[in-house]
Protein backbone atom coordinates (compact mmCIF):
# COMPACT_ATOMS: atom_id res chain seq x y z
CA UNK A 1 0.00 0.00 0.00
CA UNK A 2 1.88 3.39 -1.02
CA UNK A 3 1.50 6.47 0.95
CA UNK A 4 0.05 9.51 0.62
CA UNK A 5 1.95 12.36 -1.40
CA UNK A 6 3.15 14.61 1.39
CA UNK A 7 2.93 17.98 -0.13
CA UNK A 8 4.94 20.20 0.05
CA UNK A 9 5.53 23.13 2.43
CA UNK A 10 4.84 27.11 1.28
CA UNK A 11 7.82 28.84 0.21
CA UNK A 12 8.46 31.41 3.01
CA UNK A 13 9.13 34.97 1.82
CA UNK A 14 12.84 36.10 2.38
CA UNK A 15 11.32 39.69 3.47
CA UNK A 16 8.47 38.41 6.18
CA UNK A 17 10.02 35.14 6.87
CA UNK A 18 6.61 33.61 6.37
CA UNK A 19 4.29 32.34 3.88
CA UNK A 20 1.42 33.72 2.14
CA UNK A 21 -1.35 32.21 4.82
CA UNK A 22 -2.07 28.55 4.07
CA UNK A 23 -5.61 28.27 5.53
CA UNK A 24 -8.33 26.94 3.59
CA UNK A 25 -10.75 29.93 3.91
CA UNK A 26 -10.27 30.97 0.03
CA UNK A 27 -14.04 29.83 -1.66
CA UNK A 28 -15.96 32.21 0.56
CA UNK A 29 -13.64 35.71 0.30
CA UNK A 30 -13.29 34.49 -3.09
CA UNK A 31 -17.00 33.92 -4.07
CA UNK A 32 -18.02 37.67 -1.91
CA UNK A 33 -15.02 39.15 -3.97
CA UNK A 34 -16.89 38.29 -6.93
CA UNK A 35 -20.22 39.20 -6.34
CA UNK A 36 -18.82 42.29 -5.38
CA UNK A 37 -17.30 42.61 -8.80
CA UNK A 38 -20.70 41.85 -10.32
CA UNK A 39 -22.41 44.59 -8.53
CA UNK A 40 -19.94 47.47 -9.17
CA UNK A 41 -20.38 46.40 -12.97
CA UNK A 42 -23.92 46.47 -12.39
CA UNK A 43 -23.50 50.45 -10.72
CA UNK A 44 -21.30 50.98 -13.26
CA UNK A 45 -23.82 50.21 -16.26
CA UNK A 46 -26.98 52.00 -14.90
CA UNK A 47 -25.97 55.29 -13.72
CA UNK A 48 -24.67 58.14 -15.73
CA UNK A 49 -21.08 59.45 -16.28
CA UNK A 50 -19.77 62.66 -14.64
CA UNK A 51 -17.81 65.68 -16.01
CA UNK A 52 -14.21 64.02 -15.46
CA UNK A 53 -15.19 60.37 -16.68
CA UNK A 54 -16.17 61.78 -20.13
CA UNK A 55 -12.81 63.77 -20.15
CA UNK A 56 -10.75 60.78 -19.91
CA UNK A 57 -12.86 58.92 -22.61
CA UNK A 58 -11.98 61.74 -24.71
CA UNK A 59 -7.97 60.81 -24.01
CA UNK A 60 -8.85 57.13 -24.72
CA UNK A 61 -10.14 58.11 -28.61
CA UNK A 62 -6.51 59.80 -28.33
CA UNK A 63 -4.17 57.55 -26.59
CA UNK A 64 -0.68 59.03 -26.16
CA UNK A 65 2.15 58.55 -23.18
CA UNK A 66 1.05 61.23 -20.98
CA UNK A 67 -1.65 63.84 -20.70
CA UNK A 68 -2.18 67.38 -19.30
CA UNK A 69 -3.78 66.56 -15.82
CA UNK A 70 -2.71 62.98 -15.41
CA UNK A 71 -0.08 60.23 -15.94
CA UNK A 72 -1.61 58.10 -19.27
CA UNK A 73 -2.87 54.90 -17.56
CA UNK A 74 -6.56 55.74 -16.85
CA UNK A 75 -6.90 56.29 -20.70
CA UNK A 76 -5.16 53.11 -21.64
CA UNK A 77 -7.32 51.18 -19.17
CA UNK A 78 -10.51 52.76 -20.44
CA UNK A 79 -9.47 52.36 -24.32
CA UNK A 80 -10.38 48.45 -25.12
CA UNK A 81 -13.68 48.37 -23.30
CA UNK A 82 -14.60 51.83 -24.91
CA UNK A 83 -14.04 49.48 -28.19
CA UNK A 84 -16.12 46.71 -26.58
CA UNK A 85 -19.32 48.30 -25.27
CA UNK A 86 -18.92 51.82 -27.24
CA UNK A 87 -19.39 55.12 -25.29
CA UNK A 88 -21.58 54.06 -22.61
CA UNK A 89 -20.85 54.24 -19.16
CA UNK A 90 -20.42 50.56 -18.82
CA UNK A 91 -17.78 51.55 -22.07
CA UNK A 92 -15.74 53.97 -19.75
CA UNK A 93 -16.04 52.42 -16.18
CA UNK A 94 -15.48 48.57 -17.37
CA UNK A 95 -11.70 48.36 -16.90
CA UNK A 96 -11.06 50.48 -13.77
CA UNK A 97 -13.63 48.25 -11.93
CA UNK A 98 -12.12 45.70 -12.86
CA UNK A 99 -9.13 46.87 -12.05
CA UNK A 100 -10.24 47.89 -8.73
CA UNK A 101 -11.14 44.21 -8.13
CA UNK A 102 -7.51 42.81 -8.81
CA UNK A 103 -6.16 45.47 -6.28
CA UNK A 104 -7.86 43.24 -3.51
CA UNK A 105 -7.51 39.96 -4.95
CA UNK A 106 -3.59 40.65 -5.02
CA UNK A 107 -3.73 41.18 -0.96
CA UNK A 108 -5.74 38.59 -0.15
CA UNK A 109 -3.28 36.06 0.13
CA UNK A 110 -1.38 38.17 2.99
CA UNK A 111 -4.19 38.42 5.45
CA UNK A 112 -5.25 36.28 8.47
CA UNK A 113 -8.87 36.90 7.94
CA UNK A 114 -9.46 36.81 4.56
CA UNK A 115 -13.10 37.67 5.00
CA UNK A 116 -11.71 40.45 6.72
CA UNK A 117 -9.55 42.09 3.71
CA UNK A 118 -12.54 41.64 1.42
CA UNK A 119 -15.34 42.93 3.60
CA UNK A 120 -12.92 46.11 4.55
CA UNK A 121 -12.14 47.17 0.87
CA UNK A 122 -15.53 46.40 -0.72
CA UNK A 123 -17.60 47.87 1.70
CA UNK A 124 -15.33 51.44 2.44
CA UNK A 125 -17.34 54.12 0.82
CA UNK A 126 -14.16 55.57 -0.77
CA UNK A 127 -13.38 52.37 -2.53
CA UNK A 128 -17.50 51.28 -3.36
CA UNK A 129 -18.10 54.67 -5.21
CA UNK A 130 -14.25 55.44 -6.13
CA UNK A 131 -14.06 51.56 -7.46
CA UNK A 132 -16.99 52.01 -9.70
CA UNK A 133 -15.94 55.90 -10.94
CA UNK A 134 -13.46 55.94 -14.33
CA UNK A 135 -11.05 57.94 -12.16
CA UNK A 136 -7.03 57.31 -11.92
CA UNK A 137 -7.66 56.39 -8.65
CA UNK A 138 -8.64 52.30 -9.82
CA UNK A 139 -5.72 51.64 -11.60
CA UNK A 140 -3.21 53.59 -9.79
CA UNK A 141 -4.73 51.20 -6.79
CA UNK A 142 -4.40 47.76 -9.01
CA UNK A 143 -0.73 48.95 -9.04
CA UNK A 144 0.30 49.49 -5.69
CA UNK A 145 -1.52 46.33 -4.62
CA UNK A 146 0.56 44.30 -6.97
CA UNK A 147 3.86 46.54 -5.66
CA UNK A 148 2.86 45.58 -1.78
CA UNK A 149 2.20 42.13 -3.02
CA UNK A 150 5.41 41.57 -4.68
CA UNK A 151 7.03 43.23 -1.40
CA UNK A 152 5.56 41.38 1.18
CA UNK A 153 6.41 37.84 -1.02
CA UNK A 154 10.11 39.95 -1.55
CA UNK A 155 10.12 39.30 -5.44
CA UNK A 156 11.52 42.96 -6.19
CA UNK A 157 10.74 41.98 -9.43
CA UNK A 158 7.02 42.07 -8.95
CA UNK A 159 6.75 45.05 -6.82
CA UNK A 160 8.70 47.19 -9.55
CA UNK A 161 6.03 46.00 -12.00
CA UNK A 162 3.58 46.96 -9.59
CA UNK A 163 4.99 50.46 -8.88
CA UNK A 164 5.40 51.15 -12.33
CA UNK A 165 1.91 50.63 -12.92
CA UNK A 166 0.93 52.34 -10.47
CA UNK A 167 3.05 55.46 -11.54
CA UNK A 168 1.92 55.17 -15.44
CA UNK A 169 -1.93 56.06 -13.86
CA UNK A 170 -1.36 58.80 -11.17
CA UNK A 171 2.00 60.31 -10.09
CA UNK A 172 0.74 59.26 -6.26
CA UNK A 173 2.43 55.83 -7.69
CA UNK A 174 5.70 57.39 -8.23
CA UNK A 175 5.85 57.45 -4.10
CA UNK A 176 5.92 53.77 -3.13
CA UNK A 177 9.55 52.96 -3.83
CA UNK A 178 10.48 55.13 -0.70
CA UNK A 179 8.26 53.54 1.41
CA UNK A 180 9.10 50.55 0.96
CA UNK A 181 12.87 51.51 1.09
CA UNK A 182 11.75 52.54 4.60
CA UNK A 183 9.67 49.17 5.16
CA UNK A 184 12.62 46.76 4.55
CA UNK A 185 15.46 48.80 5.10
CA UNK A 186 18.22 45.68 4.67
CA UNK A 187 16.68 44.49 1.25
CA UNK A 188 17.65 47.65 -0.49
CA UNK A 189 20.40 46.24 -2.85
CA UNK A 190 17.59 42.83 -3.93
CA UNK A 191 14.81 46.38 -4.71
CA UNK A 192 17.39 47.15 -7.43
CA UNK A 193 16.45 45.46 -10.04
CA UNK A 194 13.06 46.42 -9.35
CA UNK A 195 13.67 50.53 -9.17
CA UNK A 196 15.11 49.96 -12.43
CA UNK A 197 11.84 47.89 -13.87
CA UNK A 198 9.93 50.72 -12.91
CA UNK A 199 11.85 52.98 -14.39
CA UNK A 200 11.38 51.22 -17.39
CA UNK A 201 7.79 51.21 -17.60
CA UNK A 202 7.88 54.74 -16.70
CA UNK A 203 10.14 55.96 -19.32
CA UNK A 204 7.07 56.78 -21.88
CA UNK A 205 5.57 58.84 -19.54
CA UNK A 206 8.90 60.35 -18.83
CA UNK A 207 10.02 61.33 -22.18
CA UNK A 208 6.68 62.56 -22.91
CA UNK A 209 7.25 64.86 -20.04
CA UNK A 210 10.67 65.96 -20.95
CA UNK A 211 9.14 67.13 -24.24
CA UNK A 212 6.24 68.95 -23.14
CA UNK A 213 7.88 71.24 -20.49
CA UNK A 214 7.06 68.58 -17.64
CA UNK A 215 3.48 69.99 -17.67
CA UNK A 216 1.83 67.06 -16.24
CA UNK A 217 4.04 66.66 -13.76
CA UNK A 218 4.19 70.87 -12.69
CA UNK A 219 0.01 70.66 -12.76
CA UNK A 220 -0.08 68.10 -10.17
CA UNK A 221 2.40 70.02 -7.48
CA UNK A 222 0.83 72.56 -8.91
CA UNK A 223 -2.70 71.17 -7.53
CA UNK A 224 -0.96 69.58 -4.27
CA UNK A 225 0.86 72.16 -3.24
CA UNK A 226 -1.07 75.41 -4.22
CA UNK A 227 1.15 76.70 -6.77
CA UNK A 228 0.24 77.90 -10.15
CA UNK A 229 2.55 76.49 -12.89
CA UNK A 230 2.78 77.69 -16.37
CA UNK A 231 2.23 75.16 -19.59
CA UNK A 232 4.14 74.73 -22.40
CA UNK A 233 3.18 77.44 -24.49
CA UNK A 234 2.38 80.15 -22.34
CA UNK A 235 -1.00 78.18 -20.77
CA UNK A 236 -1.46 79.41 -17.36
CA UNK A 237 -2.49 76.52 -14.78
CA UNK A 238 -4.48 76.27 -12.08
CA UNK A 239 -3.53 78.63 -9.01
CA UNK A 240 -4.50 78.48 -5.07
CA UNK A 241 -5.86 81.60 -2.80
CA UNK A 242 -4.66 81.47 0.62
CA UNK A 243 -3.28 78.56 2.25
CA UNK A 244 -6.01 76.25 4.12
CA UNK A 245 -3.62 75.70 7.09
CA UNK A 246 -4.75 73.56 10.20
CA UNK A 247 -8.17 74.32 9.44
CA UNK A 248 -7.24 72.08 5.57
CA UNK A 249 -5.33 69.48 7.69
CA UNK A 250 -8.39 68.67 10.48
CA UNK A 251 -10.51 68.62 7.41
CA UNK A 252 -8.29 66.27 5.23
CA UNK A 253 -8.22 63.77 8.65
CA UNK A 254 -12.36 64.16 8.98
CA UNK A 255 -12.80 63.64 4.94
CA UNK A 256 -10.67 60.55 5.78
CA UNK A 257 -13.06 59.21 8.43
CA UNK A 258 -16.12 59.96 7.10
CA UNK A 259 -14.90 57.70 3.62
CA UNK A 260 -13.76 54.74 4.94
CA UNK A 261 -16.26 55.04 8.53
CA UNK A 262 -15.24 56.37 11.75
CA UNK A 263 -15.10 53.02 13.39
CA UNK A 264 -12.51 51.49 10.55
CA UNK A 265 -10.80 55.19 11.10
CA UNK A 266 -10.31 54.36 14.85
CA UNK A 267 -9.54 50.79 13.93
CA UNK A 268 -6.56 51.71 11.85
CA UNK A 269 -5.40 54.75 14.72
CA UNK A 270 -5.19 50.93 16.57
CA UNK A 271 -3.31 49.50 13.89
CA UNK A 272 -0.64 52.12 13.49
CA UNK A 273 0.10 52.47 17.27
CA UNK A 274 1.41 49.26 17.12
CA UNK A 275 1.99 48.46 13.55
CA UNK A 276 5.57 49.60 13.08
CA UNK A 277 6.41 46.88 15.76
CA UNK A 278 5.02 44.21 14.04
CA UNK A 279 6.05 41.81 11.81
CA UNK A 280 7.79 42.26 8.74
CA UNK A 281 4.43 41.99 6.67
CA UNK A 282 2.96 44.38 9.29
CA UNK A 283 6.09 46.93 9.52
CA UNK A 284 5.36 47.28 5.37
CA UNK A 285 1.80 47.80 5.65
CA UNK A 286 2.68 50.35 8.52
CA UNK A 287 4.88 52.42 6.21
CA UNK A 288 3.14 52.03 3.16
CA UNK A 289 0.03 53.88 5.04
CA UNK A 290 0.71 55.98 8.25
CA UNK A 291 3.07 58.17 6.01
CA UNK A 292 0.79 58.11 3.02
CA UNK A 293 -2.21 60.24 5.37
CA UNK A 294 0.36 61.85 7.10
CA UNK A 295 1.99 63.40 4.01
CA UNK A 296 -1.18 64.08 2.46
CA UNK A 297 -2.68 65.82 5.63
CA UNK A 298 0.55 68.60 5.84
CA UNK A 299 -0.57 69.21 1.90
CA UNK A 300 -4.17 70.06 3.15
CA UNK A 301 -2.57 72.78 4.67
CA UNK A 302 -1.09 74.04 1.21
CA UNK A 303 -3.56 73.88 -1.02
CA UNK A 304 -7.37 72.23 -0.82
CA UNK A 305 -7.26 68.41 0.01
CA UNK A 306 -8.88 65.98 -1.88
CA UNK A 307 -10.06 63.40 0.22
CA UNK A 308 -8.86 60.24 -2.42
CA UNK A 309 -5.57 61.47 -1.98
CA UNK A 310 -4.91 59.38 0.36
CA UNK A 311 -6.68 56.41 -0.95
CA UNK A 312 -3.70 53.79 -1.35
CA UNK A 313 -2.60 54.38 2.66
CA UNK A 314 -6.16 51.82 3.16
CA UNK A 315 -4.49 49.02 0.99
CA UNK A 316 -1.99 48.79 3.67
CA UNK A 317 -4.53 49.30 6.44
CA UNK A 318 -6.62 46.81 5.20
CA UNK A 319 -3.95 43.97 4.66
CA UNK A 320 -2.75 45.51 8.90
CA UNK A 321 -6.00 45.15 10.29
CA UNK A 322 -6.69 41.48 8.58
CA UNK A 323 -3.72 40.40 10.47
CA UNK A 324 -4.69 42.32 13.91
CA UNK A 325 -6.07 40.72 16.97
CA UNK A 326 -7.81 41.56 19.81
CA UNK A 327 -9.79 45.14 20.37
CA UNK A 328 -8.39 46.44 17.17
CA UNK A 329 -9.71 43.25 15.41
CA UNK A 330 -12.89 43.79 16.34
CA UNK A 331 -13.03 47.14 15.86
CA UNK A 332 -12.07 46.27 12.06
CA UNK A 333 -14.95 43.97 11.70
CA UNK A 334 -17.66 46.61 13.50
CA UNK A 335 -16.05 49.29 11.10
CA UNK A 336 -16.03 47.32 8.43
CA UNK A 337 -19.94 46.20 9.07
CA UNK A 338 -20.57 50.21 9.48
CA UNK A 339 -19.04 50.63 6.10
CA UNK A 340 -21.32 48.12 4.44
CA UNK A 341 -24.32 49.63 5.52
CA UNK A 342 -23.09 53.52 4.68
CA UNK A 343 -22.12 51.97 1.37
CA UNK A 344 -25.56 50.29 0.70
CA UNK A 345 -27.39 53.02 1.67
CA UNK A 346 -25.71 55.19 -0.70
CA UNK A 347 -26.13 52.62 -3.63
CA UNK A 348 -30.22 52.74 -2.93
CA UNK A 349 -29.94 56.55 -2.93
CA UNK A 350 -28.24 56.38 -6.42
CA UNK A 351 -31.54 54.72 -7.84
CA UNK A 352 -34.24 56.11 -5.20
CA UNK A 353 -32.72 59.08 -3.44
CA UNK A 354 -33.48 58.67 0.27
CA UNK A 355 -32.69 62.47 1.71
CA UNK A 356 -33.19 65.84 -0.44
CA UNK A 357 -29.90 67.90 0.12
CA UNK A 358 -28.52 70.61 -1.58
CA UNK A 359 -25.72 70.11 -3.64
CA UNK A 360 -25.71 66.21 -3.77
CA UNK A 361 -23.03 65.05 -5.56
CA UNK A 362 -25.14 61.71 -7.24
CA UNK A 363 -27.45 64.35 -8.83
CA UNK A 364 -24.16 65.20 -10.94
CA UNK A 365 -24.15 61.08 -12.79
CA UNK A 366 -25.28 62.22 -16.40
CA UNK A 367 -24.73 65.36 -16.13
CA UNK A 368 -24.68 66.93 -19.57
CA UNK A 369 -26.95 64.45 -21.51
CA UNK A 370 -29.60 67.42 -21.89
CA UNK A 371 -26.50 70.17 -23.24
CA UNK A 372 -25.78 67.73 -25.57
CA UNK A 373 -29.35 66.92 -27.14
CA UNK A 374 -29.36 70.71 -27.49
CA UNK A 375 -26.22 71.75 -29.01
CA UNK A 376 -26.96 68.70 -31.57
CA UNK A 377 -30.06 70.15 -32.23
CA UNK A 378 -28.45 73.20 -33.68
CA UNK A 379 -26.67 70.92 -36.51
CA UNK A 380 -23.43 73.23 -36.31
CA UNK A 381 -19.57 71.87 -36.27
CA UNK A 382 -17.58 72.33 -34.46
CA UNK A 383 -18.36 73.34 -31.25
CA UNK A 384 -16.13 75.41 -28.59
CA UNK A 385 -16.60 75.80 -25.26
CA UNK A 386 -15.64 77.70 -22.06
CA UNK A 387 -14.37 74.40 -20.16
CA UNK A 388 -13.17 70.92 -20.63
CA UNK A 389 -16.15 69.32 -18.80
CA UNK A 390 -18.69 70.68 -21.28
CA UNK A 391 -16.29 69.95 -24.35
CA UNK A 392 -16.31 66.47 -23.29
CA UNK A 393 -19.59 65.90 -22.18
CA UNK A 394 -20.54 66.89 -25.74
CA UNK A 395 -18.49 64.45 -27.71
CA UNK A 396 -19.17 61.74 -25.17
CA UNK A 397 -23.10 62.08 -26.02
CA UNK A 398 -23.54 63.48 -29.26
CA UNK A 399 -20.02 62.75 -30.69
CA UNK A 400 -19.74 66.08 -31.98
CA UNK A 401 -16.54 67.82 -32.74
CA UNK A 402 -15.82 70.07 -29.88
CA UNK A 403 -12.93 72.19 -28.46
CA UNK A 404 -12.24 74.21 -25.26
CA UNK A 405 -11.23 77.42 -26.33
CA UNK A 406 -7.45 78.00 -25.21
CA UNK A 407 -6.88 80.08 -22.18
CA UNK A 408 -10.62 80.95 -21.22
CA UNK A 409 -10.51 78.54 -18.42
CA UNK A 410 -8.20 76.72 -16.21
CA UNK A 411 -5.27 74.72 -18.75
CA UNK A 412 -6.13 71.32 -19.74
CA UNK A 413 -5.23 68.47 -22.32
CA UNK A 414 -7.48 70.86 -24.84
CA UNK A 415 -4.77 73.23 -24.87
CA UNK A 416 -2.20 70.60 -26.00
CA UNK A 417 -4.63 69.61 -28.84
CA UNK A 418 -4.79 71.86 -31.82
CA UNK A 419 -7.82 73.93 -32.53
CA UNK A 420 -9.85 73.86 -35.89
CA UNK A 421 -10.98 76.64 -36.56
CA UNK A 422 -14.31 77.54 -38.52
CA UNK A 423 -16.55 80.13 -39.69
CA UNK A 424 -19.53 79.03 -38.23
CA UNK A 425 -19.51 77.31 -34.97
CA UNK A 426 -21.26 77.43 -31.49
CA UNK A 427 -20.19 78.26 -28.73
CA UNK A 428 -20.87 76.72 -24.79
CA UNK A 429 -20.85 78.22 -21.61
CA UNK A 430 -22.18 78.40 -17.74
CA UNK A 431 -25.15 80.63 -17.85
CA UNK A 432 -23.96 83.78 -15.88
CA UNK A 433 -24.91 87.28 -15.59
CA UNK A 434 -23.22 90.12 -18.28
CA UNK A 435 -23.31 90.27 -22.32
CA UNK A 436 -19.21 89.92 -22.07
CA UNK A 437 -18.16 86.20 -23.85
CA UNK A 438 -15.01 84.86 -23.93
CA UNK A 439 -15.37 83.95 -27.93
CA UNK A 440 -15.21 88.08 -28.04
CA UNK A 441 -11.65 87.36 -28.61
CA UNK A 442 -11.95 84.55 -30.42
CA UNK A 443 -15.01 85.28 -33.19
CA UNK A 444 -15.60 88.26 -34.29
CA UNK A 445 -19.90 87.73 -34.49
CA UNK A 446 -21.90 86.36 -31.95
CA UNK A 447 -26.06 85.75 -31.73
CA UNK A 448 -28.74 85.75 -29.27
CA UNK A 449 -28.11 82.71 -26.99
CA UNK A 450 -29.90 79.60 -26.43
CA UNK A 451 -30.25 78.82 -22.36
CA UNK A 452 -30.17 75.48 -21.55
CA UNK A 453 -30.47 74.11 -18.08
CA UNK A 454 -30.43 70.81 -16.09
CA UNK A 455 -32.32 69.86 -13.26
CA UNK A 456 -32.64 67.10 -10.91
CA UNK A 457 -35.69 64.59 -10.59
CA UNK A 458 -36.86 67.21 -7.84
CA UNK A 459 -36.67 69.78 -9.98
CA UNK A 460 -33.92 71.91 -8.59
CA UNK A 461 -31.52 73.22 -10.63
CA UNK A 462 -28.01 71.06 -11.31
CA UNK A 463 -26.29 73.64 -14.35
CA UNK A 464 -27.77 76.01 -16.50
CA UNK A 465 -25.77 76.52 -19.73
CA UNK A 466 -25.52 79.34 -22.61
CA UNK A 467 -25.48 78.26 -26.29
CA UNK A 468 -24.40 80.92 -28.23
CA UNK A 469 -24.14 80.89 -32.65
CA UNK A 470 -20.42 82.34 -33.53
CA UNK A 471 -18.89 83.59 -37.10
CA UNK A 472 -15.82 84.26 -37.87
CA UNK A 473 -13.60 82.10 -35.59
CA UNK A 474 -10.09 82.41 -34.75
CA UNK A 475 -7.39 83.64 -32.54
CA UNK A 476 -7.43 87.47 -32.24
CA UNK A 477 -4.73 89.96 -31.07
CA UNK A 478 -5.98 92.42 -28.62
CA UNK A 479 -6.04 96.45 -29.79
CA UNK A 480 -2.84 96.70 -27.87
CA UNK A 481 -1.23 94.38 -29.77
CA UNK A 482 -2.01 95.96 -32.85
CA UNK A 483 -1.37 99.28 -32.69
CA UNK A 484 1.52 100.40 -34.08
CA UNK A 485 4.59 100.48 -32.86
């Protein structure tokens, strides 16, 4: 009689010291990972597009190595399922959800509770509505989950695949190496090889860089730091009015509780007391997060925070508080459980909204559908507008031929494409107060305008546009520039 094949024991990671965990709890995180997947899909089908999704559709019919406001990944992630399911939002939001989904299937094999991981980053509101949004947020967080996975198994190798990833969808990415320098101190010389990986997938995005000024790069301090930068060309960026201060930081921190649940907040203040003296796995998620909010927080007080910021510090959370025992365990799982229900309820409210408040953000998914029908209505081409968000709203619905006029509004990618210019045209605006256009320096006719507004299902008012018919289109000199000399 022959014995049994004795299998094998896991290799142990040269980092940790330990193997990915060997239980036999995979089939249910697995199975809730997956219906998880299925109902961001389904949220991702049936509820309109915002402003910023249809601008980075409009960089997927245009794929290049880098763009204006962001690092090129979120267009290259968009591009094939645009193909797919054409320019619908299941078109646009297809591959960041998914992508969103591999960031936590790459961590699960590092945590204790595996139920744990999953329930944590499917049910944290920033990751349920930011893993369904086309944002550079989903991507960027595929890539540092496959970084931290390839440094807590210490393949190098993987984690500079990872970071470069991560980097090639939102310059936050370009920030892990450090950490993890400061994570595993001794295995500095075996990250080598994987700095220089990185480097290699980032040297696209790089060269594209070196030839356009570093504009992409100079936006994003730019919009970190509260600095104005200046484009290539002359193209003035955005710029910052007084510095928040403390008041930005303590909102930054209270943004941060309110999107991932106070409980899980004060769950991962448990973590990080005691993280850094951890294990090796621990000591990694400890300095891939703590320093990620803490960084973040001091550039609150620079320039306006923006709450997903911060959002890859929770991949490291998540992946600490798996692995946590005790008060801070349980504190996970009631946060956690918190988040499911704030995420749920929010979810219903995107179908049947459950409170009337102004300025709800939800009312904004589709905004731009009814600018659109109007502005094809007029049967004019091209069309220029004011802003990027109504240029790209247009082609996104109508597929009409639209540009935002150069230096009206803040710089964007429009001012890096060229311009056709026409004799007859329309032109798109926010409805304001005053006869005084910006096309006045642009066309030398304008007509009566067209107002065109947006409401939501209440009734109340969500944008209100101007659609104005233009002759004679081009880029003018102002009287000073042409008097004589």
């Amino acid at each position: 009689m022959s014995s049994p094949p004795v299998s094998s024991p896991p290799v142990s990671s040269p980092v940790t010291g330990e193997s990915p965990v060997a239980t036999r709890d995979w089939v249910g995180p697995i199975l809730l990972l997956a219906l998880v997947l299925v109902g961001r899909l389904v949220l991702a089908g049936t509820t309109g597009i915002v402003e910023d999704e249809a601008y980075y559709w409009t960089w997927s019919e245009r794929l290049a190595a880098g763009y204006y406001d962001h690092a090129p990944g979120i267009a290259w992630v968009i591009a094939p399922f645009a193909k797919l399911f054409g320019a619908t939002s299941l078109g646009v939001r297809a591959g960041p959800v998914l992508a969103g989904t591999l960031a936590v299937a790459a961590l699960l094999p590092f945590a204790r509770d595996r139920w744990l991981l999953v329930l944590i980053l499917a049910s944290m509101p920033l990751y349920t509505l930011g893993g369904v949004l086309a944002t550079p947020d989903a991507p960027m967080l595929a890539g540092w989950a496959l970084a931290l996975a390839g440094a807590y198994r210490g393949n190098w190798l993987l984690a500079g695949v990872g970071a470069g990833l991560a980097g090639l969808c939102k310059y936050t990415g370009w920030g892990i190496w450090p950490l993890l320098f400061l994570g595993a101190p001794r295995q500095w010389r075996a990250m080598l090889p994987g700095v220089a990986v990185t480097l290699g997938l980032l040297a696209p995005n790089l060269l594209w860089n070196a030839q356009h000024d570093w504009i992409s790069v100079r936006f994003q301090l730019g919009h970190g730091l509260g600095s104005g930068v200046i484009g290539a060309g002359g193209v003035t960026g955005a710029t910052s009015s007084t510095a928040p201060g403390v008041l930005g930081a303590l909102e930054f921190v209270g943004a941060q509780a309110g999107l991932v649940s106070p409980v899980l907040f004060g769950a991962a203040i448990g973590f990080w007391t005691k993280g850094w003296r951890g294990d090796a796995t621990d000591r990694l998620s400890w300095w891939t997060s703590l320093p990620v909010v803490a960084f973040f927080t001091l550039a609150a007080m620079l320039a306006r925070g923006e709450p997903n910021w911060a959002a890859p510090a929770w991949l490291g959370v998540a992946v600490g508080l798996s692995r946590a025992t005790g008060r801070v365990r349980r504190a996970a799982w009631l946060g956690a459980g918190f988040g499911a229900v704030l995420s749920a309820l929010v979810a219903v409210h995107l179908y049947m909204p459950l409170v009337d408040f102004p300025r709800d953000p939800t009312a904004r998914l589709g905004v731009g559908r009814d600018l659109a029908e109007s502005v094809q209505a007029w049967g004019i081409e091209p069309v220029y507008t004011e802003r990027y968000q109504e240029a790209a709203l247009i082609r996104y619905y109508e597929g009409l031929e639209t540009y935002a006029l150069p230096g009206v509004a803040r710089a964007d990618q429009y001012d890096l494409w060229p311009t056709r210019w026409a004799e007859s045209a329309l032109f798109v605006r926010r409805a304001r107060g005053g006869d005084t256009l910006p096309t006045d320096r642009f066309c030398a006719d304008r007509g009566s305008s067209n107002v065109v507004s947006e409401r939501d299902i209440d009734g109340a008012p969500i944008e209100r546009w101007q659609v104005v018919p233009v002759r004679g289109c081009g880029p003018r000199r102002s009287a000073a520039e042409e008097a004589p000399k």
